[in-house]
C-alpha atoms as a PDB file:
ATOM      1  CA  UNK A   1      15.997  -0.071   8.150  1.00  0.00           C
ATOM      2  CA  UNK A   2      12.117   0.167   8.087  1.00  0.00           C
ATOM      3  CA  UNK A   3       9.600  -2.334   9.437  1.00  0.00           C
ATOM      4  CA  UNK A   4       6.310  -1.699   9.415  1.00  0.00           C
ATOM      5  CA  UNK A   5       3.204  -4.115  11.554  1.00  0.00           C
ATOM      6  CA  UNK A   6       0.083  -5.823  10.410  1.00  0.00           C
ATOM      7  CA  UNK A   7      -2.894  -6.213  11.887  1.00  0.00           C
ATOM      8  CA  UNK A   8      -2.469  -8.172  15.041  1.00  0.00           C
ATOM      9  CA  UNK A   9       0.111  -5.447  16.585  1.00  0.00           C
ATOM     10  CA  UNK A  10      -1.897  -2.063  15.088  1.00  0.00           C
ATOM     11  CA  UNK A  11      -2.102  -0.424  18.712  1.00  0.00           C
ATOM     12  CA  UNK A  12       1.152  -1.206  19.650  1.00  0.00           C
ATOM     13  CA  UNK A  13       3.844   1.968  20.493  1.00  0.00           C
ATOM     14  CA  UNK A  14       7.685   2.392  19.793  1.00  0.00           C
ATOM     15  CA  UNK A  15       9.201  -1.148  18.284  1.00  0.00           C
ATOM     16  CA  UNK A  16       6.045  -3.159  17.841  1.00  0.00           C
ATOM     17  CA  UNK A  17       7.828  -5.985  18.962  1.00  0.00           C
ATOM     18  CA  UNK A  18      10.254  -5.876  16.405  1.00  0.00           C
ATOM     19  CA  UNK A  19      13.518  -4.962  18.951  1.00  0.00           C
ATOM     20  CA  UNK A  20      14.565  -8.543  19.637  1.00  0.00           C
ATOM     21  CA  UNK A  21      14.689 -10.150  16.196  1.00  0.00           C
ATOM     22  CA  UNK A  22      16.080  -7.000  14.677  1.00  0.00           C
ATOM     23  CA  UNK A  23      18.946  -6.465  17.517  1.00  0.00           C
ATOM     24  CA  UNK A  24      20.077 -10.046  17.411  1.00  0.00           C
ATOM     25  CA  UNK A  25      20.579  -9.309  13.117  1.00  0.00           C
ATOM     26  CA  UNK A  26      21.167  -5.585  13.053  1.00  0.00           C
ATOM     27  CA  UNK A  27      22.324  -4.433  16.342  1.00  0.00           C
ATOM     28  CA  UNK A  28      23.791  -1.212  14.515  1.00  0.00           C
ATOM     29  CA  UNK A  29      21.868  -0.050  12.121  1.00  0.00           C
ATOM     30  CA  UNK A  30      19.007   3.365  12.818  1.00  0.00           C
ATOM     31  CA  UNK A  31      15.947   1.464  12.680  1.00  0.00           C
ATOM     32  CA  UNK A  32      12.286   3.663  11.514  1.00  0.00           C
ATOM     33  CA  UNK A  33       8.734   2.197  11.814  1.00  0.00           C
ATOM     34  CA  UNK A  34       6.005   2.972   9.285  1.00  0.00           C
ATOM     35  CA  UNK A  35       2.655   3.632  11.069  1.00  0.00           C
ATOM     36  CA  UNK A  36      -0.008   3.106   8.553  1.00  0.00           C
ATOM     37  CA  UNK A  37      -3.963   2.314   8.557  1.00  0.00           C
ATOM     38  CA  UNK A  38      -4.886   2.394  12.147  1.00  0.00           C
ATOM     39  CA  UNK A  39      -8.568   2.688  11.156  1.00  0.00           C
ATOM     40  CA  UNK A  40      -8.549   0.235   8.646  1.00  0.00           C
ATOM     41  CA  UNK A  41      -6.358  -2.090  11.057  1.00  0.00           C
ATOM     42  CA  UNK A  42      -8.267  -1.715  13.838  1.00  0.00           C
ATOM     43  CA  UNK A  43     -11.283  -2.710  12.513  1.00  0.00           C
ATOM     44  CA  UNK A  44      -9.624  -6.133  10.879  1.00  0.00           C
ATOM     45  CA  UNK A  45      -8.175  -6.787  14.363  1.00  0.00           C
ATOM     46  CA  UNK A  46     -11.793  -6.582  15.618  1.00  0.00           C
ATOM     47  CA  UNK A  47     -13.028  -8.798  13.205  1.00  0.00           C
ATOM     48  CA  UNK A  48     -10.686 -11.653  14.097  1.00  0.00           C
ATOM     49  CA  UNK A  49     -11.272 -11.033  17.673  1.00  0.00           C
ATOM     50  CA  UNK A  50      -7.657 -10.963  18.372  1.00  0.00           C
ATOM     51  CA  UNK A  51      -6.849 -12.871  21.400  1.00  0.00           C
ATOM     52  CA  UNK A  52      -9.641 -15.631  20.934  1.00  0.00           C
ATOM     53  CA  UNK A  53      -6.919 -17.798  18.574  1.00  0.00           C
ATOM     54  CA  UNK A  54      -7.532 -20.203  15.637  1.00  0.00           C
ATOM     55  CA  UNK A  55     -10.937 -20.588  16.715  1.00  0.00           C
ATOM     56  CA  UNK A  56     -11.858 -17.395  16.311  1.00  0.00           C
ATOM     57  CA  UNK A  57     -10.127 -17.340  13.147  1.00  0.00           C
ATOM     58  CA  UNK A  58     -11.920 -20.307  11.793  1.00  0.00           C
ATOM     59  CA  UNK A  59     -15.256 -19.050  12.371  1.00  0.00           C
ATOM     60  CA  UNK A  60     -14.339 -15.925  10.359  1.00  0.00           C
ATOM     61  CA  UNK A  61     -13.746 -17.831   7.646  1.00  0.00           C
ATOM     62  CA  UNK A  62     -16.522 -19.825   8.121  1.00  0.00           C
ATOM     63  CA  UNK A  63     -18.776 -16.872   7.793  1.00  0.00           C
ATOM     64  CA  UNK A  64     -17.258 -15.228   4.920  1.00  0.00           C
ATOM     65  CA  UNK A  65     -17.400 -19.222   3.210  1.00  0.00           C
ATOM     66  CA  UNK A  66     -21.327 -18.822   4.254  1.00  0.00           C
ATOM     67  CA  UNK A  67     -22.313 -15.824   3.027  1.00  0.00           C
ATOM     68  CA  UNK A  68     -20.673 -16.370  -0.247  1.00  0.00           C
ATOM     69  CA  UNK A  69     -23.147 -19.563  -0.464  1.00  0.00           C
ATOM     70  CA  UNK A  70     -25.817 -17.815   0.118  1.00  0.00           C
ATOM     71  CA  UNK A  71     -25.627 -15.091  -2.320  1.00  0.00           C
ATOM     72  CA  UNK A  72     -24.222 -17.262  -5.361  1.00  0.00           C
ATOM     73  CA  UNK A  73     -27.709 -18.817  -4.564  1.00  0.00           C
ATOM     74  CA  UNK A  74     -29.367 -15.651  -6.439  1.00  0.00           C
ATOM     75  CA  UNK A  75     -29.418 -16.088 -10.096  1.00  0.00           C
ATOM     76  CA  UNK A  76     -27.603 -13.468 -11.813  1.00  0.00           C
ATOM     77  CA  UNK A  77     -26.908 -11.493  -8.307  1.00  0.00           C
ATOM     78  CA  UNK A  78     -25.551 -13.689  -6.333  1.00  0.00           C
ATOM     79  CA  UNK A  79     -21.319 -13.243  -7.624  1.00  0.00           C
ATOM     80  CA  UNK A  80     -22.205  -9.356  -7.707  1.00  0.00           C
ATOM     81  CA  UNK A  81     -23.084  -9.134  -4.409  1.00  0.00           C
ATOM     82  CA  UNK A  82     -20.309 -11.151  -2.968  1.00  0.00           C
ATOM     83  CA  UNK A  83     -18.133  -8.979  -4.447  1.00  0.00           C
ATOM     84  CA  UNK A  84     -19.637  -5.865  -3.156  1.00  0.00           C
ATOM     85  CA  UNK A  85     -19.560  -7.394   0.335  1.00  0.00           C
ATOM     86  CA  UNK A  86     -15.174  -8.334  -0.252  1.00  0.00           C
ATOM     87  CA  UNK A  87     -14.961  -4.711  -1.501  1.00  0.00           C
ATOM     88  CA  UNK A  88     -16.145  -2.919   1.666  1.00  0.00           C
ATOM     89  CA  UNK A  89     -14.946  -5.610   4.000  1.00  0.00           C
ATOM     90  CA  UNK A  90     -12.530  -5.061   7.080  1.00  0.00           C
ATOM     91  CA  UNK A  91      -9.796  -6.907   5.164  1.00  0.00           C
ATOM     92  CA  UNK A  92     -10.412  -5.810   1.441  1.00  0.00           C
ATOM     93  CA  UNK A  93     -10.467  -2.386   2.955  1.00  0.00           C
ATOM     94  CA  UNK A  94      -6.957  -2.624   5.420  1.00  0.00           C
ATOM     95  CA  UNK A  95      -5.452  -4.449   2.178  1.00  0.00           C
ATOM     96  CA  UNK A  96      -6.037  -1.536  -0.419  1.00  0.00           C
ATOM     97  CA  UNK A  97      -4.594   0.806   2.143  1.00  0.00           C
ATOM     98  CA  UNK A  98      -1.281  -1.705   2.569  1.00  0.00           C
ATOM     99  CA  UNK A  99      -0.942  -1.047  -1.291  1.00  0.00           C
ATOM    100  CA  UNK A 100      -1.223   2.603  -1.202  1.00  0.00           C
ATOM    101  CA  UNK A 101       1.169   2.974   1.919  1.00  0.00           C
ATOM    102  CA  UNK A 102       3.819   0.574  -0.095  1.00  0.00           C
ATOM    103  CA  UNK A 103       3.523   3.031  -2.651  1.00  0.00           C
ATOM    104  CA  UNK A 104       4.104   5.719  -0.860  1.00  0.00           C
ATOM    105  CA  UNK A 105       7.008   4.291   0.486  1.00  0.00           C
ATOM    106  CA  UNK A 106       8.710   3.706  -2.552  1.00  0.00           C
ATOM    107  CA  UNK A 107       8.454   7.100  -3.343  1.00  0.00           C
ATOM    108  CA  UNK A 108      10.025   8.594  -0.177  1.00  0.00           C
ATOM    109  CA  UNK A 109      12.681   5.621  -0.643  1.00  0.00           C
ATOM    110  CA  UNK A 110      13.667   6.869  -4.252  1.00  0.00           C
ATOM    111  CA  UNK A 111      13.960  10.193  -2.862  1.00  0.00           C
ATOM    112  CA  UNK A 112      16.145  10.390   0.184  1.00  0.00           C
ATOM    113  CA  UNK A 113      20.130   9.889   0.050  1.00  0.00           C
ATOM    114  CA  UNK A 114      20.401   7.156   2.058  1.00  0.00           C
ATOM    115  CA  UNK A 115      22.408   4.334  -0.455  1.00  0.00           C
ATOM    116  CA  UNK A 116      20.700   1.012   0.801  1.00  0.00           C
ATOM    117  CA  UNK A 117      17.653   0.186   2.564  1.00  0.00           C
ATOM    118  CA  UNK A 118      16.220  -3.212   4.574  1.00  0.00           C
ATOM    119  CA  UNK A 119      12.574  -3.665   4.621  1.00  0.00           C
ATOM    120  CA  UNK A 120      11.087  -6.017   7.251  1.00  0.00           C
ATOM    121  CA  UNK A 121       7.323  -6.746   7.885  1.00  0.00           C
ATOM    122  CA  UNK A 122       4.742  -8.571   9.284  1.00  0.00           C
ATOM    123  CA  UNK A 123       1.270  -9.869   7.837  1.00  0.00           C
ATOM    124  CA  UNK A 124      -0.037  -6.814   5.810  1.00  0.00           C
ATOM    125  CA  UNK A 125       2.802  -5.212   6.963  1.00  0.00           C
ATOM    126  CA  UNK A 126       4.801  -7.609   4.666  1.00  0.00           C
ATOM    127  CA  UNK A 127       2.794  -6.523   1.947  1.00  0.00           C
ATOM    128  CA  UNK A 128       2.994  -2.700   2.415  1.00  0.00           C
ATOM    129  CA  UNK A 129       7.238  -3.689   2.005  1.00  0.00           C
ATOM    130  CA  UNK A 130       6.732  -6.407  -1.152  1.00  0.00           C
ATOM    131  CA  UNK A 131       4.558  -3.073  -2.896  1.00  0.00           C
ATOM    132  CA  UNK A 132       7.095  -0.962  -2.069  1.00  0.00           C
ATOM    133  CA  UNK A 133       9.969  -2.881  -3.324  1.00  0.00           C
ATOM    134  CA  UNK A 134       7.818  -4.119  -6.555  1.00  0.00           C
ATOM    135  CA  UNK A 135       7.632  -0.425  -6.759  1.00  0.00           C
ATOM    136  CA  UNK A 136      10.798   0.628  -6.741  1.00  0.00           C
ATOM    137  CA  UNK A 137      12.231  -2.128  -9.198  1.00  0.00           C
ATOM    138  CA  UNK A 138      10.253  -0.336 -12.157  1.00  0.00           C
ATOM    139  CA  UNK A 139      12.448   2.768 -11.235  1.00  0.00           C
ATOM    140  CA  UNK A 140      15.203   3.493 -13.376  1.00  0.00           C
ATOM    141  CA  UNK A 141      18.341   3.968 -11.120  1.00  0.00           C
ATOM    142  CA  UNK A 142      20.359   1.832  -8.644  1.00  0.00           C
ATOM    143  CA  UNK A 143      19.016  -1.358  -6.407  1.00  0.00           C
ATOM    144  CA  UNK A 144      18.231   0.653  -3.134  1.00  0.00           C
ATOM    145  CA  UNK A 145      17.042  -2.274  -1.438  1.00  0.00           C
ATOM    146  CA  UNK A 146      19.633  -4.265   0.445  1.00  0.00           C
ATOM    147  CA  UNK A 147      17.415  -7.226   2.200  1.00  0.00           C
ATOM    148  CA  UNK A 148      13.421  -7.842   3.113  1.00  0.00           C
ATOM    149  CA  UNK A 149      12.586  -9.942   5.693  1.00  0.00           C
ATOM    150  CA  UNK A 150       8.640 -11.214   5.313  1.00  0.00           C
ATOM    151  CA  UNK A 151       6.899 -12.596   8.443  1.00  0.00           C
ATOM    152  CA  UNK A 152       3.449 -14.249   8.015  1.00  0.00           C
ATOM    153  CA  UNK A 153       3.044 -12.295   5.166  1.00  0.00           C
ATOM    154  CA  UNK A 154      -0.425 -11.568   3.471  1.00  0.00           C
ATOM    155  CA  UNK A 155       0.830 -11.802   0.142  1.00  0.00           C
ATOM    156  CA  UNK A 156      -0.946 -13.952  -2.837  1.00  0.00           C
ATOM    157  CA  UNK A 157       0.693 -17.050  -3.948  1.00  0.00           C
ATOM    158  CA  UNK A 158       0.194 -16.434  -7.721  1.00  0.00           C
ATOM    159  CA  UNK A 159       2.199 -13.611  -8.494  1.00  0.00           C
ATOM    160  CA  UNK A 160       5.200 -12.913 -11.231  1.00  0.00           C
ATOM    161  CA  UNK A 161       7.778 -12.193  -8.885  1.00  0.00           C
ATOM    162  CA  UNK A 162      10.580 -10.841 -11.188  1.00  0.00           C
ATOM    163  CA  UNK A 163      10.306  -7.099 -10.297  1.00  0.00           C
ATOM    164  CA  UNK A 164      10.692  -8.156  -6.349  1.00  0.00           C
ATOM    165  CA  UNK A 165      13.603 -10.538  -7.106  1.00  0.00           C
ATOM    166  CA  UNK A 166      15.433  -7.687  -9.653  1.00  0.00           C
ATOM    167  CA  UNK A 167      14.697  -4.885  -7.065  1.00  0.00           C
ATOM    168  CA  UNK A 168      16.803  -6.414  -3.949  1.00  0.00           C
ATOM    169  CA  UNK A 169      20.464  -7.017  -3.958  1.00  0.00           C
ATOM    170  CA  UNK A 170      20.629  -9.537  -1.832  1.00  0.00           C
ATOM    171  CA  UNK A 171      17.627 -11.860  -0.611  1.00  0.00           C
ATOM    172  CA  UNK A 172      14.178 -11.842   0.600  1.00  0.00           C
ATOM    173  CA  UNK A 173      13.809 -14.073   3.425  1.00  0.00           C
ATOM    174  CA  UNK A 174      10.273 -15.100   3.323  1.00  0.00           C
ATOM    175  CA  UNK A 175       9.512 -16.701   6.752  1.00  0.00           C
ATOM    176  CA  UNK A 176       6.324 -19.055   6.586  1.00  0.00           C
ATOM    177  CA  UNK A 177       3.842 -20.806   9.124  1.00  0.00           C
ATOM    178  CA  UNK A 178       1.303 -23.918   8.000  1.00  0.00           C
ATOM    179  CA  UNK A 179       0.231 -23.412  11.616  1.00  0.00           C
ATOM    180  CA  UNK A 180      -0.948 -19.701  10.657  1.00  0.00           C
ATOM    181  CA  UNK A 181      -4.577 -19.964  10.725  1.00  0.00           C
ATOM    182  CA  UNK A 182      -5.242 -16.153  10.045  1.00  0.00           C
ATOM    183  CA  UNK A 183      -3.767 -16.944   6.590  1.00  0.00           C
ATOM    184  CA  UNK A 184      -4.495 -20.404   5.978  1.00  0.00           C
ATOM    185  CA  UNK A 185      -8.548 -19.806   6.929  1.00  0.00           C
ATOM    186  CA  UNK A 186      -9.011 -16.168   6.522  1.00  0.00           C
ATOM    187  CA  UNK A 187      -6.882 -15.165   3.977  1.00  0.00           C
ATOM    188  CA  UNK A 188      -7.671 -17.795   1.744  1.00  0.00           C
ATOM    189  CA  UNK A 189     -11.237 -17.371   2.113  1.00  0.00           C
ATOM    190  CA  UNK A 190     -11.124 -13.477   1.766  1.00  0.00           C
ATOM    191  CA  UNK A 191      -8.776 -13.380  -1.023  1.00  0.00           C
ATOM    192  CA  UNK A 192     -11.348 -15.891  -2.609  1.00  0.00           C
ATOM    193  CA  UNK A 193      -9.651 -19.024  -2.332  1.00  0.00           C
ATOM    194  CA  UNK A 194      -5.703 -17.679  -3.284  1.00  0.00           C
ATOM    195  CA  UNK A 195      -2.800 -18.514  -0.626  1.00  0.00           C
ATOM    196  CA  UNK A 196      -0.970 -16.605   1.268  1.00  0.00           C
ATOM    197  CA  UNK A 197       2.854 -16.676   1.031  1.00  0.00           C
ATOM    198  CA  UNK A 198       2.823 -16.616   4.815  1.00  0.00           C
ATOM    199  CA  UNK A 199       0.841 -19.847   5.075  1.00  0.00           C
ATOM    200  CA  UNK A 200       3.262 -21.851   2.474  1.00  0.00           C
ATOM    201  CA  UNK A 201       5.601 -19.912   0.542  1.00  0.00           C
ATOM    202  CA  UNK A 202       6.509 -18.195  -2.513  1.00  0.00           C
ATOM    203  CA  UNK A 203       7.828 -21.764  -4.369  1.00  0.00           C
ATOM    204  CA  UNK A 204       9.679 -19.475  -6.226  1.00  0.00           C
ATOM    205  CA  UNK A 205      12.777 -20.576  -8.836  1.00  0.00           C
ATOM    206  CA  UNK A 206      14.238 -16.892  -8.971  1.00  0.00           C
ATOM    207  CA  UNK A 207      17.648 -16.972  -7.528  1.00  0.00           C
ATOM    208  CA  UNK A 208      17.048 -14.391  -4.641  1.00  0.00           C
ATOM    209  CA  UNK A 209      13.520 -15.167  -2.820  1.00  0.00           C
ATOM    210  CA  UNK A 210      14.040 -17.608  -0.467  1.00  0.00           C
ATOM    211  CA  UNK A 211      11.151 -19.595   2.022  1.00  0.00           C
ATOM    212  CA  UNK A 212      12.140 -20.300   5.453  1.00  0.00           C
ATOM    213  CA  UNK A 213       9.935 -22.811   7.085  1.00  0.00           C
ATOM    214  CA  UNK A 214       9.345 -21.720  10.395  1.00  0.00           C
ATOM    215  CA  UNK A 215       5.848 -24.290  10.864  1.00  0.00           C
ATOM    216  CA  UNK A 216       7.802 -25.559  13.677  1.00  0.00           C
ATOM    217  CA  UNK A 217       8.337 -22.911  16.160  1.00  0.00           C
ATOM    218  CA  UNK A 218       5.469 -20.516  14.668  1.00  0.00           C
ATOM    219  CA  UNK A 219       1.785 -21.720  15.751  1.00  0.00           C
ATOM    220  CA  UNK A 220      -0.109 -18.316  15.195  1.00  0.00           C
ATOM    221  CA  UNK A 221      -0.366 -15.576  12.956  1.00  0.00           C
ATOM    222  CA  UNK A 222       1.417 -13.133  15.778  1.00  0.00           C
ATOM    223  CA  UNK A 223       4.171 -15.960  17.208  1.00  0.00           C
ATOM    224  CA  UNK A 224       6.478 -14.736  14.710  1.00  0.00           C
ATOM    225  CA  UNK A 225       8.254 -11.521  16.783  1.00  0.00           C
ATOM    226  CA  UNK A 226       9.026 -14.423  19.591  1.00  0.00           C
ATOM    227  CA  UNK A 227       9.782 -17.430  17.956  1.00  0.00           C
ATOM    228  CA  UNK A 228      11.852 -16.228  14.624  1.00  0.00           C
ATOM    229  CA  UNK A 229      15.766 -15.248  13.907  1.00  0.00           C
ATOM    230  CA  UNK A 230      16.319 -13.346  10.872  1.00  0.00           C
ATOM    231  CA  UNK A 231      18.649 -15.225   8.241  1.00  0.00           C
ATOM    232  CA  UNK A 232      22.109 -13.641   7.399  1.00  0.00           C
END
């Protein structure tokens, strides 16, 4: 099993928080965290001023939403501009590493032994494990993937996710939050107005992704290690 942590639980040592909700569903299985972008992390955490709450997530996006104005205001410069500023942003930046990591993952995955795999992770951490498993579905060869488990992922809404559904054998459990203002506010804004799977699903017909509304016991973007049970 591999999990691997987003942005809220960067500094965090040995399980992350992950030993509860991965005892109570796999009390027997060896269990290996990927550490990945502590830089790039660190700096997103300290741009959402982790610990201030939805507030503090709100004006983030309300910043981002206000300089966008005011450079689409230049003629010609403006939409250049605002796309320099995404590019070298906290998020843009922590986001491009989650894809590289995932990557990388899939390629150490395709070469060890071990038959079957479960991938688990939360907010960009959920992304490094959808890359990775997008990844490995292009590779000729067996399904090594035997289950994901997505927490408030930061994953776009408007993807083709065929590859994801026709690399796992058995489901990925997409667990979502409308009450996740990181990825309702921040996200959306960031990712220039596309939603976040975390926030409200994948939606998706294919036989094997499955949404889990969890809007009811999950009220911020790091309530999930506390408040979820992974589906069997």
């Amino acid at each position: 099993m591999l999990v691997a942590n987003g942005f809220l639980t960067e500094k965090s040592d040995g399980w992350g928080g992950w030993r509860r909700i991965v005892d109570e569903r796999y009390p027997e299985a060896p269990v290996y965290r990927v550490h990945w972008g502590s830089k790039e992390l660190k700096d997103l955490s300290a741009l959402i001023a982790v610990g201030s709450g939805a507030r503090a997530a709100e004006n983030v996006a309300i910043n981002l939403a206000q300089k966008a104005s005011k450079l689409a205001k230049l003629p010609g410069v403006g939409t250049l501009l605002f796309a320099s500023e995404i590019a070298k942003n906290p998020w843009t930046l922590a986001k491009t590493r989650a894809g590289m990591t995932g990557a990388i993952l899939a390629d150490l995955i395709a070469r060890t032994e071990t038959d079957k795999f479960v991938l688990i992770g939360h907010s960009l951490g959920a992304r490094v494990m959808v890359t990775a498993a997008e990844a490995l579905g292009t590779m000729e060869g067996s399904t090594r993937i035997e289950s994901m488990h997505l927490l408030g992922a930061a994953v776009g809404t408007s993807e083709d996710w065929r590859t994801l559904d026709s690399a796992v054998e058995s489901r990925v459990w997409n667990y979502f939050s409308k009450h996740d203002v990181v990825l309702s506010a921040i996200y959306r804004i960031a990712e220039i107005n596309k939603q976040a799977v975390g926030s409200r699903g994948f939606s998706s017909p294919l036989e094997k992704i499955k949404d889990r509304d969890v809007s009811r016991q999950v009220m911020s973007h790091g309530a999930y290690f506390d408040a979820v049970k992974l589906m069997r």
